[in-house]
N, C-alpha and C. Protein backbone atom coordinates (compact mmCIF):
# COMPACT_ATOMS: atom_id res chain seq x y z
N UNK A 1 -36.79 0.12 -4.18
CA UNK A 1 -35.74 -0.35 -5.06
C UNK A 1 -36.20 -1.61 -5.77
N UNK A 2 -35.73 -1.86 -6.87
CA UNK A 2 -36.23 -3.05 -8.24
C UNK A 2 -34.93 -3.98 -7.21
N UNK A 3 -35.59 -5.18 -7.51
CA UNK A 3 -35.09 -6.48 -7.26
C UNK A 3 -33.47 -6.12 -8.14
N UNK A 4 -33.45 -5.84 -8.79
CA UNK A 4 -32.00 -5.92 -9.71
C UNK A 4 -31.07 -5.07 -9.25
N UNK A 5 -32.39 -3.94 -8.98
CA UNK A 5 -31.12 -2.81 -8.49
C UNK A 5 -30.48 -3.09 -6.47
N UNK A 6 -31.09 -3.88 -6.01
CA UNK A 6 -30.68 -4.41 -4.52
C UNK A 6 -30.22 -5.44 -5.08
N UNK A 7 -30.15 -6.34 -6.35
CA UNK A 7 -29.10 -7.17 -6.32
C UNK A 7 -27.60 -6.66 -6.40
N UNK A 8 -27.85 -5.08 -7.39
CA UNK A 8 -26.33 -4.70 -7.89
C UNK A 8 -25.70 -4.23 -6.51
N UNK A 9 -27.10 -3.25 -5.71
CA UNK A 9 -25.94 -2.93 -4.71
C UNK A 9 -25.29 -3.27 -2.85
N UNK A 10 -25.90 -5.00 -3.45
CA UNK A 10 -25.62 -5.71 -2.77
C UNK A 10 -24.17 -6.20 -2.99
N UNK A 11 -24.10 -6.52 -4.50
CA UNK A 11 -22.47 -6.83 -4.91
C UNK A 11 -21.25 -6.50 -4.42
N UNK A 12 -20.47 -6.66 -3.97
CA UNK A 12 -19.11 -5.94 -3.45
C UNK A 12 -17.84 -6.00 -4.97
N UNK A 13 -17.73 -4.85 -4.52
CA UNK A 13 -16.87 -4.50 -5.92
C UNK A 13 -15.24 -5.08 -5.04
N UNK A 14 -14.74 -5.65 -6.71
CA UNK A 14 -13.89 -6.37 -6.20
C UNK A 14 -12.49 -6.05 -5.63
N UNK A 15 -12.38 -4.52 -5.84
CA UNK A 15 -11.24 -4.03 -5.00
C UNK A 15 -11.01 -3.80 -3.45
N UNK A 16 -12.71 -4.36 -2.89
CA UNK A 16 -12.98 -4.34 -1.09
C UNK A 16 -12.41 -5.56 -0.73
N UNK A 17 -12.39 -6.76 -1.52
CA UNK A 17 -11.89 -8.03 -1.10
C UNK A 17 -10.35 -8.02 -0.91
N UNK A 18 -10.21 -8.53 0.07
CA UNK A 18 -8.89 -9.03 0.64
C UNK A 18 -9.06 -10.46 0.46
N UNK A 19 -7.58 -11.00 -0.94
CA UNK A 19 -7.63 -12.38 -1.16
C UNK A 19 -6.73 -13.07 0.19
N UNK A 20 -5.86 -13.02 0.80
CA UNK A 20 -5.46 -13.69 1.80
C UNK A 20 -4.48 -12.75 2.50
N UNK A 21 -4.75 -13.38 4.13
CA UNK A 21 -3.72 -12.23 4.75
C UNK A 21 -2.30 -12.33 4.69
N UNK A 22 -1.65 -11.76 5.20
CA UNK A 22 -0.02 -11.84 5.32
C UNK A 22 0.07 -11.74 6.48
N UNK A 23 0.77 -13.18 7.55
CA UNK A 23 1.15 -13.24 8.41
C UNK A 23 2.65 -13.06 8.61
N UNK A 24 3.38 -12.58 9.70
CA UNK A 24 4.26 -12.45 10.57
C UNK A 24 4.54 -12.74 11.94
N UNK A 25 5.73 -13.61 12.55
CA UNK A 25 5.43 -14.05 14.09
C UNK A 25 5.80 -12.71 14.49
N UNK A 26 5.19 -13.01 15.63
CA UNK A 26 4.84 -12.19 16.71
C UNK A 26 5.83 -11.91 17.99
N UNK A 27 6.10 -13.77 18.35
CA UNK A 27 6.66 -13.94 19.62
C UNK A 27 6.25 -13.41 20.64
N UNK A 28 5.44 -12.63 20.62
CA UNK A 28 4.94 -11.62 21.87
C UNK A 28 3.77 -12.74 22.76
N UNK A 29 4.79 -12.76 24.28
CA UNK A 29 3.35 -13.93 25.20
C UNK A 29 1.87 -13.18 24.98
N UNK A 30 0.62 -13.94 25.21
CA UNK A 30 0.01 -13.77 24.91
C UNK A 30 -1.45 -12.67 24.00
N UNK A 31 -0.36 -12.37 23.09
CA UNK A 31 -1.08 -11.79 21.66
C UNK A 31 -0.43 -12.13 20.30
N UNK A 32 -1.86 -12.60 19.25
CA UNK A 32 -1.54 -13.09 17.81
C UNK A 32 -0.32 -12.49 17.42
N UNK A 33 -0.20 -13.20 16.35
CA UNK A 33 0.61 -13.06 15.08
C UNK A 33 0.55 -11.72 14.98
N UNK A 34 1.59 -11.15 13.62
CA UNK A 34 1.07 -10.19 13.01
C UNK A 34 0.25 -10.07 11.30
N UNK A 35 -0.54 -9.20 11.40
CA UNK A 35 -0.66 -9.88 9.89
C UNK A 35 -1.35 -8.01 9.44
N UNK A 36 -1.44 -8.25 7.93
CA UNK A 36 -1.97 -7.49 7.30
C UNK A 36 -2.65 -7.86 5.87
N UNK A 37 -3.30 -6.68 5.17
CA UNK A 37 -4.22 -6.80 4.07
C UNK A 37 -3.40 -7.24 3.16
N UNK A 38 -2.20 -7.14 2.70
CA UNK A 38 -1.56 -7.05 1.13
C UNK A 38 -0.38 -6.70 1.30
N UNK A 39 0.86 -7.37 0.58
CA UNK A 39 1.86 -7.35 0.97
C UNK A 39 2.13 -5.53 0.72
N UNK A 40 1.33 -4.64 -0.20
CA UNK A 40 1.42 -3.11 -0.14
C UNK A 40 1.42 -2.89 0.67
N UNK A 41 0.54 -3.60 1.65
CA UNK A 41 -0.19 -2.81 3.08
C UNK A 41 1.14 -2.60 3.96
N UNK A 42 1.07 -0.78 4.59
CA UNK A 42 2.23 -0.23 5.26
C UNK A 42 1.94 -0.96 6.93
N UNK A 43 1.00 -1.31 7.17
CA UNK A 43 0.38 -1.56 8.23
C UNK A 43 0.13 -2.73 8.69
N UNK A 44 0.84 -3.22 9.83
CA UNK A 44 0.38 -4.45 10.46
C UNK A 44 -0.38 -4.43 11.98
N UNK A 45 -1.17 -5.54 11.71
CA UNK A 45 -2.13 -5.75 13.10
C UNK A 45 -1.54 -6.70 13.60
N UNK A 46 -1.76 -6.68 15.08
CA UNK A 46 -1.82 -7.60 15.88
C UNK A 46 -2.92 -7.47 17.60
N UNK A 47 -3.48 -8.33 18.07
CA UNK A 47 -3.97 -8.07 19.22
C UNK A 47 -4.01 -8.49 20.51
N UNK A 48 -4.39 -8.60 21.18
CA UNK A 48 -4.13 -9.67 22.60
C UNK A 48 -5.33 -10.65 22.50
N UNK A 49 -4.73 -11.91 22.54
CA UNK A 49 -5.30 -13.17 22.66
C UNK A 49 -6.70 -13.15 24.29
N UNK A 50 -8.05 -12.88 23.90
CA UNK A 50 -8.90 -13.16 24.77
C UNK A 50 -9.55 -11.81 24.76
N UNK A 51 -8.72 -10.68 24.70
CA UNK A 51 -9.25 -9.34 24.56
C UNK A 51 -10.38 -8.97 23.68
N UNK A 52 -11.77 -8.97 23.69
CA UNK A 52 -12.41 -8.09 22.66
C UNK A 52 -12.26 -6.65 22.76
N UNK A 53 -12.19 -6.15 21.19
CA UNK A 53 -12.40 -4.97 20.91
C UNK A 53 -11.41 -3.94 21.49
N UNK A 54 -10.22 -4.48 21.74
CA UNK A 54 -8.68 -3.93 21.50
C UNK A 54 -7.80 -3.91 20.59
N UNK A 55 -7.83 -3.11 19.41
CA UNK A 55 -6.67 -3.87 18.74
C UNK A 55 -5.27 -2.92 18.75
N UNK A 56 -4.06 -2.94 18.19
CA UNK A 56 -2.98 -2.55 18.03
C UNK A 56 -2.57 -3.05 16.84
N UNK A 57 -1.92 -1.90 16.10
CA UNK A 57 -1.06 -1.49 14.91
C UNK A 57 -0.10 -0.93 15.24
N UNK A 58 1.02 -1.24 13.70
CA UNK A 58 2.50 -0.71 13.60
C UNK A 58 2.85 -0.91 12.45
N UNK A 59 3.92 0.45 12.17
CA UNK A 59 4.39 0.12 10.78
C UNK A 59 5.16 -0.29 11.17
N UNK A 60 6.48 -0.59 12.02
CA UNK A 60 7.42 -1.30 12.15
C UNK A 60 7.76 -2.54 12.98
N UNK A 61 6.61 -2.69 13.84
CA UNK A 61 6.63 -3.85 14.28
C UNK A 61 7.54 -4.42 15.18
N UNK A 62 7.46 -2.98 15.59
CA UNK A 62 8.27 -2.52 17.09
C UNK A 62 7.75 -1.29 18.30
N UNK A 63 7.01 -0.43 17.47
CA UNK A 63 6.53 0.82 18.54
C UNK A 63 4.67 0.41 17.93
N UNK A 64 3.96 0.54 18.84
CA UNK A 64 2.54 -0.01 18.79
C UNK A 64 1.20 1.37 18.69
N UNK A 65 0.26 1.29 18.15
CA UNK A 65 -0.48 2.43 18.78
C UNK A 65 -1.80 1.17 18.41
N UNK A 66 -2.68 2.01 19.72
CA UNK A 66 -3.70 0.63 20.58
C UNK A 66 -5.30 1.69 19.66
N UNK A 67 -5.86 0.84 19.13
CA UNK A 67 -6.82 0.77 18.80
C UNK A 67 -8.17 0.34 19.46
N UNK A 68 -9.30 1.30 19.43
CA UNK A 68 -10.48 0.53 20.37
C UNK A 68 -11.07 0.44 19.51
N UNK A 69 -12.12 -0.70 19.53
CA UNK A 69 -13.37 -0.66 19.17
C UNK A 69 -14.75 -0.93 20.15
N UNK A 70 -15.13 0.30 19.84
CA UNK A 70 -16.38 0.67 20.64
C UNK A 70 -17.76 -0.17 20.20
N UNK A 71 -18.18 -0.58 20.87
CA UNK A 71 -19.55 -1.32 20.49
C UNK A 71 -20.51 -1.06 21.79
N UNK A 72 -21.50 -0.17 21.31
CA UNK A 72 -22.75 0.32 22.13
C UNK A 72 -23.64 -0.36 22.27
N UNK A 73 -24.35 -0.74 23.45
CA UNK A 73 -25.78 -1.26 23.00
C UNK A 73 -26.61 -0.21 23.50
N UNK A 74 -28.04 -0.14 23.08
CA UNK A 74 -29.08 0.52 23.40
C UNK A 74 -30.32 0.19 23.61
């Protein structure tokens, strides 16, 4: 690849950026806030404070479904 062309597709096109999140309290003992991408966004996160690679979502911000993230080593 030409130097120009690993500059272009290095670029991030600007509809991947998220300009700031949208927070919501939580109140929940120990796990964050809630927050999401854009006030569009149907979807809010939140996770447990200390936990890696658990997270949980909701659209209403009342019934939860638990998210993993898997990270392998080899």
């Amino acid at each position: 690849m030409l130097n120009n062309e690993l500059n272009d597709y290095n670029k991030q096109d600007s509809s991947d950026e998220i300009d700031e999140l949208i927070f919501s309290e939580s109140n929940l003992e120990g796990y964050s806030d809630f927050y999401k991408d854009s006030e569009d966004s149907k979807v809010w996160w939140i996770y447990k404070i200390g936990v890696i690679g658990e997270f949980l979502f909701s659209f209403d911000k009342k019934k939860f479904i638990t998210f993993f993230l898997t990270i392998l080593t080899i």
